[in-house]
PDB file of N, CA and C in Angstrom:
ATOM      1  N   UNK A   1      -3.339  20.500   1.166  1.00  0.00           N
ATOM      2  CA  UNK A   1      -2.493  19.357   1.478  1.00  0.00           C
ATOM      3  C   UNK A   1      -1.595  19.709   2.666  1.00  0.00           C
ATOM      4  N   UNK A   2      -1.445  18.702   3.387  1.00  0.00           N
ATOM      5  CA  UNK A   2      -0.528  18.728   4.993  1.00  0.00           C
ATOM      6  C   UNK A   2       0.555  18.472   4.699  1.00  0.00           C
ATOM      7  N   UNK A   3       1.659  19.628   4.873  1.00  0.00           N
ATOM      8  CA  UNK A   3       3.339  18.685   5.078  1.00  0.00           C
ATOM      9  C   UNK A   3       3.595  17.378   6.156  1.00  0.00           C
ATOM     10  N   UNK A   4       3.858  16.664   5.584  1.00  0.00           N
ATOM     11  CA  UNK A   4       4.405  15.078   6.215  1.00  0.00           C
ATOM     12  C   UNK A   4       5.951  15.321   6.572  1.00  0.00           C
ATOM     13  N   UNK A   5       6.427  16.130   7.933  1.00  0.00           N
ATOM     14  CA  UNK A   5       7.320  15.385   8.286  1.00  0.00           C
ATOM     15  C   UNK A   5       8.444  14.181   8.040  1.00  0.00           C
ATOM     16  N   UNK A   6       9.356  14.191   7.501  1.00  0.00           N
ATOM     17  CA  UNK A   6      10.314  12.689   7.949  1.00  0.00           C
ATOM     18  C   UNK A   6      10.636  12.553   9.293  1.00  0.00           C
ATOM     19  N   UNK A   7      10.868  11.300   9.668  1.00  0.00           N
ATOM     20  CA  UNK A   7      11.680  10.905  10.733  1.00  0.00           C
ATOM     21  C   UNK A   7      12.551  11.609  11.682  1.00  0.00           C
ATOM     22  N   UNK A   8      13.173  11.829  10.568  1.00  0.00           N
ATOM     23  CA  UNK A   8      14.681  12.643  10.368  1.00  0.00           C
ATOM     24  C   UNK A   8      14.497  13.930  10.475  1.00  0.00           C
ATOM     25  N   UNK A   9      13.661  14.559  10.112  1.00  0.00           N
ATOM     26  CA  UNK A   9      13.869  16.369  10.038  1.00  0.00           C
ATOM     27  C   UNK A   9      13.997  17.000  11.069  1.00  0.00           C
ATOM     28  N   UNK A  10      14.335  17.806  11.189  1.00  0.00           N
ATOM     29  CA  UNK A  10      14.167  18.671  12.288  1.00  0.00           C
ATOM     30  C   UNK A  10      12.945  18.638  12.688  1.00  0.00           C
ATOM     31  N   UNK A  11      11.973  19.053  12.053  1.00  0.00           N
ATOM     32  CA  UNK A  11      10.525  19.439  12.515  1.00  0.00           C
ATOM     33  C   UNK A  11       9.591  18.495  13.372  1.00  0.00           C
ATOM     34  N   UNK A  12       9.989  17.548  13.156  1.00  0.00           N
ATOM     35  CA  UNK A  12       9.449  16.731  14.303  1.00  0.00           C
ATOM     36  C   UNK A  12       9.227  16.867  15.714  1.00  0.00           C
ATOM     37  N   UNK A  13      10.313  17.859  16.402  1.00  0.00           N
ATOM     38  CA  UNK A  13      10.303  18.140  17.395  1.00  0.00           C
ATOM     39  C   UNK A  13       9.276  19.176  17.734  1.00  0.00           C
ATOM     40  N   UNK A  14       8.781  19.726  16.849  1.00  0.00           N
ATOM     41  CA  UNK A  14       7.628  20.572  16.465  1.00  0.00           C
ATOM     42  C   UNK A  14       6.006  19.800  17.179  1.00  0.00           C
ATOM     43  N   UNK A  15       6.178  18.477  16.909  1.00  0.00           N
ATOM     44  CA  UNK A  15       4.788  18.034  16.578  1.00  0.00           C
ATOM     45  C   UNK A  15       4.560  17.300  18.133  1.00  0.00           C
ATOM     46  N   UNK A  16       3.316  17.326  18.537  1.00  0.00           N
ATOM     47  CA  UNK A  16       2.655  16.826  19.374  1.00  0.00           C
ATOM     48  C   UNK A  16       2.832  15.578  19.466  1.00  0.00           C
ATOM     49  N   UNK A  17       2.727  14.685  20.810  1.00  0.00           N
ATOM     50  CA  UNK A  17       3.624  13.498  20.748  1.00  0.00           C
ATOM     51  C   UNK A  17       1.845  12.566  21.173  1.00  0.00           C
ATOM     52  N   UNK A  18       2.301  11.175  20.664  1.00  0.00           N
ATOM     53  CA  UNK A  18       1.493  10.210  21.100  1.00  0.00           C
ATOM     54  C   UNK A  18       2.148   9.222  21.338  1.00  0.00           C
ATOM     55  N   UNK A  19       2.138   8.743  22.648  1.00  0.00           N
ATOM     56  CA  UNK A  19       3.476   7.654  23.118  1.00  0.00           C
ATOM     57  C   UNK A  19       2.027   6.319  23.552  1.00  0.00           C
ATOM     58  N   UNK A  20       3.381   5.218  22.579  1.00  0.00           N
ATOM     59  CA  UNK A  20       2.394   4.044  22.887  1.00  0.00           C
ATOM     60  C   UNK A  20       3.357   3.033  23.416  1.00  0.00           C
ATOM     61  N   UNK A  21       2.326   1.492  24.138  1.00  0.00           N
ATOM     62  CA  UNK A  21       3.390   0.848  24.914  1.00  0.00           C
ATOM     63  C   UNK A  21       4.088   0.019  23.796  1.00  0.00           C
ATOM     64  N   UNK A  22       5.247  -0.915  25.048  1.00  0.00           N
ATOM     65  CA  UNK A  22       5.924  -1.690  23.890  1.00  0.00           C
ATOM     66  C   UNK A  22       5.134  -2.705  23.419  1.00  0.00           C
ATOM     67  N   UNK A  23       3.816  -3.139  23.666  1.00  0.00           N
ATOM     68  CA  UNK A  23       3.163  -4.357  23.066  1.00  0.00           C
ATOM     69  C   UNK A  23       2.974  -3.551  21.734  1.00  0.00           C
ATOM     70  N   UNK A  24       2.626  -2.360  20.900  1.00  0.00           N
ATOM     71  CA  UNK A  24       2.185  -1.823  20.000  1.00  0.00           C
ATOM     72  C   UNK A  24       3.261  -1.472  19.065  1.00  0.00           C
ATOM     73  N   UNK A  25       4.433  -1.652  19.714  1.00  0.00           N
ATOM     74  CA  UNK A  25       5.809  -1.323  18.941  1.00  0.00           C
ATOM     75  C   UNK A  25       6.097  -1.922  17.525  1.00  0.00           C
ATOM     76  N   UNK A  26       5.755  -3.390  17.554  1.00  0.00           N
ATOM     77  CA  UNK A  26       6.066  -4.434  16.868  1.00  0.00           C
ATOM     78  C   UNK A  26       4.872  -4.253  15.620  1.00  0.00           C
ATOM     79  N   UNK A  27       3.591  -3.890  16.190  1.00  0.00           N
ATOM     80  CA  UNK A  27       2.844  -3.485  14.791  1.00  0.00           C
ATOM     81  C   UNK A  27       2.618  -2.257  14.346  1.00  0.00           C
ATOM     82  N   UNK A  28       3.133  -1.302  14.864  1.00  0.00           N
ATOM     83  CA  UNK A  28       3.883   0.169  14.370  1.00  0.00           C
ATOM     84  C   UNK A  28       4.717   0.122  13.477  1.00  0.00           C
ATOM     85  N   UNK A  29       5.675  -1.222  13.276  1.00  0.00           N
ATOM     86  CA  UNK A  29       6.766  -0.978  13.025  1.00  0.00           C
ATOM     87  C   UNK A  29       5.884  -1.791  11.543  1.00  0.00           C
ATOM     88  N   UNK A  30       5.073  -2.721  11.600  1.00  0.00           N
ATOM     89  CA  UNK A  30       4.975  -3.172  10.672  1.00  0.00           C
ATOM     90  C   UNK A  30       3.740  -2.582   9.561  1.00  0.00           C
ATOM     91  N   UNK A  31       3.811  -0.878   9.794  1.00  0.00           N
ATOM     92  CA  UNK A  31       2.238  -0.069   9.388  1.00  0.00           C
ATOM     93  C   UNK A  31       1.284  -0.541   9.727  1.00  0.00           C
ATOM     94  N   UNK A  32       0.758  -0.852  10.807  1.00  0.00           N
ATOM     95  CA  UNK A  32      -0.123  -0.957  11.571  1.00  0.00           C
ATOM     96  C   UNK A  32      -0.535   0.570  11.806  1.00  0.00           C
ATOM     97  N   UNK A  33      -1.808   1.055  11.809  1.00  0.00           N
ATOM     98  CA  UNK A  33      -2.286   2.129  12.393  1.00  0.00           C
ATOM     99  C   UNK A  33      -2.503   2.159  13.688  1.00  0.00           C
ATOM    100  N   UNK A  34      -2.485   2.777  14.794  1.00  0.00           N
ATOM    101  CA  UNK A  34      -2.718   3.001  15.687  1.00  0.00           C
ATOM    102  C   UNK A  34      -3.896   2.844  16.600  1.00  0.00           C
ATOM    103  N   UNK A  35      -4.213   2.156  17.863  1.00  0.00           N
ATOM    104  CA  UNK A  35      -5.475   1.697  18.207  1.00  0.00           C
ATOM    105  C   UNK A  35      -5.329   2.201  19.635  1.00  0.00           C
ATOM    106  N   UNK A  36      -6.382   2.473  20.282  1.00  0.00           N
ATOM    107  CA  UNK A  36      -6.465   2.887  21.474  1.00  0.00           C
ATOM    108  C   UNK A  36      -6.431   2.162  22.231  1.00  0.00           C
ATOM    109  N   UNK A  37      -5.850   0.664  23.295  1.00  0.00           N
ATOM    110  CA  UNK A  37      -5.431   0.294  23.796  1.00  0.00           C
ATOM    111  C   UNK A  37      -3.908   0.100  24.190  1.00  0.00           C
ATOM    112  N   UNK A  38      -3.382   0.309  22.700  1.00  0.00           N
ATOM    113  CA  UNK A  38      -1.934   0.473  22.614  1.00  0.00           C
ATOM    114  C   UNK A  38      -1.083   1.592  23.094  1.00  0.00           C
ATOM    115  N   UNK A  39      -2.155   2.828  22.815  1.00  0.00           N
ATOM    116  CA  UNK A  39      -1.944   4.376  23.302  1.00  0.00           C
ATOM    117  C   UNK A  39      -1.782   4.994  24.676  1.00  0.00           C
ATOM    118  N   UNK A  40      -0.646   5.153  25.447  1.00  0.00           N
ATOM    119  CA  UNK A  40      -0.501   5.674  26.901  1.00  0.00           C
ATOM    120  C   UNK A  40      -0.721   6.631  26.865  1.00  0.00           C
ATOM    121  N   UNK A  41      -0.594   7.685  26.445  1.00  0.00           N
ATOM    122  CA  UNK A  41      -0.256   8.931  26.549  1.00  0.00           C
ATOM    123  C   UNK A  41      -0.535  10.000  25.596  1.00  0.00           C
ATOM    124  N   UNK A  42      -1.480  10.522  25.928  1.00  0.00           N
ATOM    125  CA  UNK A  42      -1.782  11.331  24.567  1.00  0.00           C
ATOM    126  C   UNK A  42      -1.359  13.180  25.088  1.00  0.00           C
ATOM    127  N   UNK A  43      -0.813  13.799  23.921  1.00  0.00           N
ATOM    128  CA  UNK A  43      -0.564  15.192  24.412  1.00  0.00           C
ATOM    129  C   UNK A  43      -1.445  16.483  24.693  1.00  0.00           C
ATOM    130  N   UNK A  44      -1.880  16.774  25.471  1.00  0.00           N
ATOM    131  CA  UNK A  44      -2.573  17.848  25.237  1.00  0.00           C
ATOM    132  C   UNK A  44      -2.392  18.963  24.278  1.00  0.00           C
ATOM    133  N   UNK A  45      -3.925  18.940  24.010  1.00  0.00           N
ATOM    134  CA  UNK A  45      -3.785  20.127  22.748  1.00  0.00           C
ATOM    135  C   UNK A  45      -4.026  19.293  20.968  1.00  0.00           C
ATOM    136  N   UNK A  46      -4.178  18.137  21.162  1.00  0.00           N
ATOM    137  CA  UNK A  46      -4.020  17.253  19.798  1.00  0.00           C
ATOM    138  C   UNK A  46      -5.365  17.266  19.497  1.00  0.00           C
ATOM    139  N   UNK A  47      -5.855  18.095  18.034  1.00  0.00           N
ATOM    140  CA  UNK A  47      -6.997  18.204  17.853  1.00  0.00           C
ATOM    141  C   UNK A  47      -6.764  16.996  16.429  1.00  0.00           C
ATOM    142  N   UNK A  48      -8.414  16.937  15.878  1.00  0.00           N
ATOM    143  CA  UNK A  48      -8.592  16.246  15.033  1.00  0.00           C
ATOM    144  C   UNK A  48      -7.880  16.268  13.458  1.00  0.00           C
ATOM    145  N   UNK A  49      -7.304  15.488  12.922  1.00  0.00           N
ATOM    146  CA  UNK A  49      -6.999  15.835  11.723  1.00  0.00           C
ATOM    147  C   UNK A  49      -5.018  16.526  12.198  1.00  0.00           C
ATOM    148  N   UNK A  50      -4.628  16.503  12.937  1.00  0.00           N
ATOM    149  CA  UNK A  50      -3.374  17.210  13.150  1.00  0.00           C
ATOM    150  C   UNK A  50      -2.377  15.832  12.791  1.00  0.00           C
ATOM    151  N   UNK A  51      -1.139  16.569  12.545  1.00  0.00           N
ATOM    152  CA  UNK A  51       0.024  15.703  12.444  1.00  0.00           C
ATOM    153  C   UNK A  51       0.360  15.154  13.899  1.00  0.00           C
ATOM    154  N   UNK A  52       0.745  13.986  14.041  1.00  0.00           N
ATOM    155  CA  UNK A  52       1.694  13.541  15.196  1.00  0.00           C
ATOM    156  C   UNK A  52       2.782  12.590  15.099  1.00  0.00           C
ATOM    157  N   UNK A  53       3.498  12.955  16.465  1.00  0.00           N
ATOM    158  CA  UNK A  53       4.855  12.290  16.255  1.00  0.00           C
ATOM    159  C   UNK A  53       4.607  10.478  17.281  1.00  0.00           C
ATOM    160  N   UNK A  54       4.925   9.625  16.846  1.00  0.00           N
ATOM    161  CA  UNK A  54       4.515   8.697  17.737  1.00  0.00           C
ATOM    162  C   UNK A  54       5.540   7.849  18.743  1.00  0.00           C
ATOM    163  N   UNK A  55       5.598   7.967  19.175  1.00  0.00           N
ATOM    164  CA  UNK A  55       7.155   7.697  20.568  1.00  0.00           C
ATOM    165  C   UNK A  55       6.910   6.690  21.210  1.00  0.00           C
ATOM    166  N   UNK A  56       7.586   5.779  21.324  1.00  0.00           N
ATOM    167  CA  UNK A  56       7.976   4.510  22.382  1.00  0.00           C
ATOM    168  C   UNK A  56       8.124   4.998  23.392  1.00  0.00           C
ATOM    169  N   UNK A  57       7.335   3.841  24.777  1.00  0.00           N
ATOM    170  CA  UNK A  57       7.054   4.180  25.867  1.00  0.00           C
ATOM    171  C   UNK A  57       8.504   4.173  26.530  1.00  0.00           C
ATOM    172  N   UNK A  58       9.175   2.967  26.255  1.00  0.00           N
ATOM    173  CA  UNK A  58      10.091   2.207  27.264  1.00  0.00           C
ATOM    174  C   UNK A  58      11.620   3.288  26.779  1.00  0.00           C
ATOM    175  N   UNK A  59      11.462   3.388  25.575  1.00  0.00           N
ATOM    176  CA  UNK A  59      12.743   4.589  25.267  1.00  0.00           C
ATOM    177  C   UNK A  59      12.764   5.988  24.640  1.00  0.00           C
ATOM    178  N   UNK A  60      11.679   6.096  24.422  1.00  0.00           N
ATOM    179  CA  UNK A  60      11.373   7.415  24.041  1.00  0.00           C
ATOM    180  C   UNK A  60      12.246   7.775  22.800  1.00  0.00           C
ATOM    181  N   UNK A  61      11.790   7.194  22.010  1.00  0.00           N
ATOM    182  CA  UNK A  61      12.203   6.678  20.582  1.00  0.00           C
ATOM    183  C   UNK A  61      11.107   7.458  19.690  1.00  0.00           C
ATOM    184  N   UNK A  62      11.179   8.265  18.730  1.00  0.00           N
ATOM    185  CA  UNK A  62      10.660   8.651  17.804  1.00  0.00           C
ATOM    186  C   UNK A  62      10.320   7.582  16.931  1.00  0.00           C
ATOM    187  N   UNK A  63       9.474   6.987  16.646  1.00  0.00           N
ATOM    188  CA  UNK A  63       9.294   5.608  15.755  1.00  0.00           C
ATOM    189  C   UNK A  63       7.788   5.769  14.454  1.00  0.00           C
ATOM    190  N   UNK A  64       7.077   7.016  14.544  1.00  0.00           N
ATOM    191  CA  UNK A  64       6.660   6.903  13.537  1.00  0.00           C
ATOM    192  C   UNK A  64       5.677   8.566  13.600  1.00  0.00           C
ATOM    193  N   UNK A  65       5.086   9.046  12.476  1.00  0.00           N
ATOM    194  CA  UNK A  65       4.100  10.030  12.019  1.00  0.00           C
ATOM    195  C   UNK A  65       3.061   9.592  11.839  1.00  0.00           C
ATOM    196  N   UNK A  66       2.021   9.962  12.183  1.00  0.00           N
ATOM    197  CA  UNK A  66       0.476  10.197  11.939  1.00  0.00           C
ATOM    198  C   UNK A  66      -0.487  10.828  11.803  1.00  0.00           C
ATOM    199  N   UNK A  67      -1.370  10.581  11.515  1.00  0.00           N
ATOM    200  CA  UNK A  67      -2.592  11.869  11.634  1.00  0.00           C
ATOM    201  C   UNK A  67      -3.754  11.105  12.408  1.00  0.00           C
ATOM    202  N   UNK A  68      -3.735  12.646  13.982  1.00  0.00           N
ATOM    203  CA  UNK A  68      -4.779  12.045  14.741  1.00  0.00           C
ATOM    204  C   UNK A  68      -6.100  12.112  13.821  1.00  0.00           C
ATOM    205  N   UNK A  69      -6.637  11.027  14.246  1.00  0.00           N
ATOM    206  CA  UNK A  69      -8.217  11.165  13.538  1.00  0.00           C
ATOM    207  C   UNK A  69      -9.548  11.476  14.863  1.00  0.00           C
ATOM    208  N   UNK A  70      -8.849  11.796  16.405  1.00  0.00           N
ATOM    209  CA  UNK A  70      -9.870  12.369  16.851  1.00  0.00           C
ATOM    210  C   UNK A  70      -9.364  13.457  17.875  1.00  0.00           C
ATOM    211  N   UNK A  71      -9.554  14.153  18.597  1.00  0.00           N
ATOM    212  CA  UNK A  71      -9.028  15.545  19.580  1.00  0.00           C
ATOM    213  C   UNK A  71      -9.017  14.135  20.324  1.00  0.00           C
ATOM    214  N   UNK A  72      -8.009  15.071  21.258  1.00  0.00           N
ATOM    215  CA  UNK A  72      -7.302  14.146  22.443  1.00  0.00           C
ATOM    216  C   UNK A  72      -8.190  13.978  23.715  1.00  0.00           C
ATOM    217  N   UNK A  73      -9.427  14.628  23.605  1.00  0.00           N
ATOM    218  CA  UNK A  73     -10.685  14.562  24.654  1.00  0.00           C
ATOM    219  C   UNK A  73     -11.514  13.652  24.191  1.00  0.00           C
ATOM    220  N   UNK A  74     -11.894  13.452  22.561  1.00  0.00           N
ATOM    221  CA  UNK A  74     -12.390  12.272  22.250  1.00  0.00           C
ATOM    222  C   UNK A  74     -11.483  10.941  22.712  1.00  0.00           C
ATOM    223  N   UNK A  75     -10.213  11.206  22.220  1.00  0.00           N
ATOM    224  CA  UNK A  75      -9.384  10.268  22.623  1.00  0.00           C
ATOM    225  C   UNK A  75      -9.240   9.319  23.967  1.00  0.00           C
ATOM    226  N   UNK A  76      -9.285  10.255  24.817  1.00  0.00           N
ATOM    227  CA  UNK A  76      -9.709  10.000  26.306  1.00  0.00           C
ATOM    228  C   UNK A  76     -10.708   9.241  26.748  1.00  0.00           C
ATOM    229  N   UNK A  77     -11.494   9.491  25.909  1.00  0.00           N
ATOM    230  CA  UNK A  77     -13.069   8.827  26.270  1.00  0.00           C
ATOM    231  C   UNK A  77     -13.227   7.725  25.646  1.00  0.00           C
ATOM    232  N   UNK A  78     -12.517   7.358  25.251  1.00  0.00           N
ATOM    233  CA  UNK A  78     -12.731   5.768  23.699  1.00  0.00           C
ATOM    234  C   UNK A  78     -12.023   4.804  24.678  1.00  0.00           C
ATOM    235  N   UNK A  79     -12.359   3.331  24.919  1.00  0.00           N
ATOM    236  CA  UNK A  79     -11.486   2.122  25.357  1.00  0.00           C
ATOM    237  C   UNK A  79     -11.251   1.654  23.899  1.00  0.00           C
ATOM    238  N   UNK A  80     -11.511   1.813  22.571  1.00  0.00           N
ATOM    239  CA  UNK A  80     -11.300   0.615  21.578  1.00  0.00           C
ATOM    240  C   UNK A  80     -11.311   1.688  20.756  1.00  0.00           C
ATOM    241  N   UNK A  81     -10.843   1.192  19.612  1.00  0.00           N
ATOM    242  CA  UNK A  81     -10.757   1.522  18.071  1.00  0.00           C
ATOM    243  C   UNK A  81      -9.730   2.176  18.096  1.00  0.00           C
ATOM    244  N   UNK A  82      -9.630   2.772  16.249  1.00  0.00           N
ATOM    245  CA  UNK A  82      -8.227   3.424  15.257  1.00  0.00           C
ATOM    246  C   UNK A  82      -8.408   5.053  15.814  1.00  0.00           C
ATOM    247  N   UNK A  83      -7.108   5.374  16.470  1.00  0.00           N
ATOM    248  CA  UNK A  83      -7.102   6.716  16.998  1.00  0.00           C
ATOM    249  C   UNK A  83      -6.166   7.259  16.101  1.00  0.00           C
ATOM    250  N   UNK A  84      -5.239   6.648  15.465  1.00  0.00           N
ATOM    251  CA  UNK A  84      -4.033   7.473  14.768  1.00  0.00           C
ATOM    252  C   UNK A  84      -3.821   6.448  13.907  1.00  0.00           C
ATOM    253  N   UNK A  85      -3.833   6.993  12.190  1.00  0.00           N
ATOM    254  CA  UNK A  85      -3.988   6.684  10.831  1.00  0.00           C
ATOM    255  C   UNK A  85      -2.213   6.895  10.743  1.00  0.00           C
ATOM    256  N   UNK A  86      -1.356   5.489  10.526  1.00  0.00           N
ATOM    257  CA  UNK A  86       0.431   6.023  10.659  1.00  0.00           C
ATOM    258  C   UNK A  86       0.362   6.067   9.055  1.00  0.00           C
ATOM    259  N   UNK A  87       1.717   7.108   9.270  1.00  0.00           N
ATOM    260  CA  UNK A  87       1.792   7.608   7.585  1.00  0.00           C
ATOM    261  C   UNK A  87       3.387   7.253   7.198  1.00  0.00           C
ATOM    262  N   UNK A  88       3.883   7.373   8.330  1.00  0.00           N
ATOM    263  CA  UNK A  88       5.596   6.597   8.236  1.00  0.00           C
ATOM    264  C   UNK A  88       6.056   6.429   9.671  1.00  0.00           C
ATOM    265  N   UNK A  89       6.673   5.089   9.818  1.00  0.00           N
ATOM    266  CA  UNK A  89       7.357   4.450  10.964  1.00  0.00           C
ATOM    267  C   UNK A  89       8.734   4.013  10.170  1.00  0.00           C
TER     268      UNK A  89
END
C-alpha cells in the first residue's frame, strides 16, 4: 500500500508536480480525474503508478493528489484520455 499525502503535509513538496490549465480547475475541484488535454506540464521523471502533486497553472496552487497512471513519456505522446486517477483535491 502507497502513503497518500494530505494537502497540508509537509510532504507534498516531496512529490512530482503535474500542473494543469484553469479550464480543468473547476472539474478537479469537483473529483474529476485528470485528462490529457487539461494537462500543461508534466514533470520529468514521473513514472507509472507514482504519487503526484497537481498544481494550478495561473497560481501555482497546490489543489489536489494523484496517481500517475502512465510515465511522463507515455504522457507526452497521448492527445486524449485519463492520465492522472485524483485521490484528493
Amino acid at each position: 500500500m502507497k502513503y497518500i499525502p494530505h494537502l497540508k503535509s509537509q510532504e507534498i513538496k516531496e512529490l512530482k508536480k503535474i500542473t494543469i490549465d484553469k479550464g480543468a480547475v473547476p472539474f478537479l475541484l469537483k473529483g474529476a480525474d485528470m485528462m490529457r488535454p487539461g494537462i500543461v506540464c508534466i514533470e520529468n521523471g514521473i513514472k507509472e503508478g507514482e504519487v503526484v502533486l497537481i498544481v494550478d497553472e495561473v497560481k501555482g496552487l497546490s489543489i489536489g493528489i494523484g496517481i500517475s497512471l502512465y510515465s511522463k513519456e507515455e504522457s507526452d505522446a497521448m492527445t486524449s484520455g485519463k492520465i492522472i486517477q485524483t485521490l484528493h483535491y
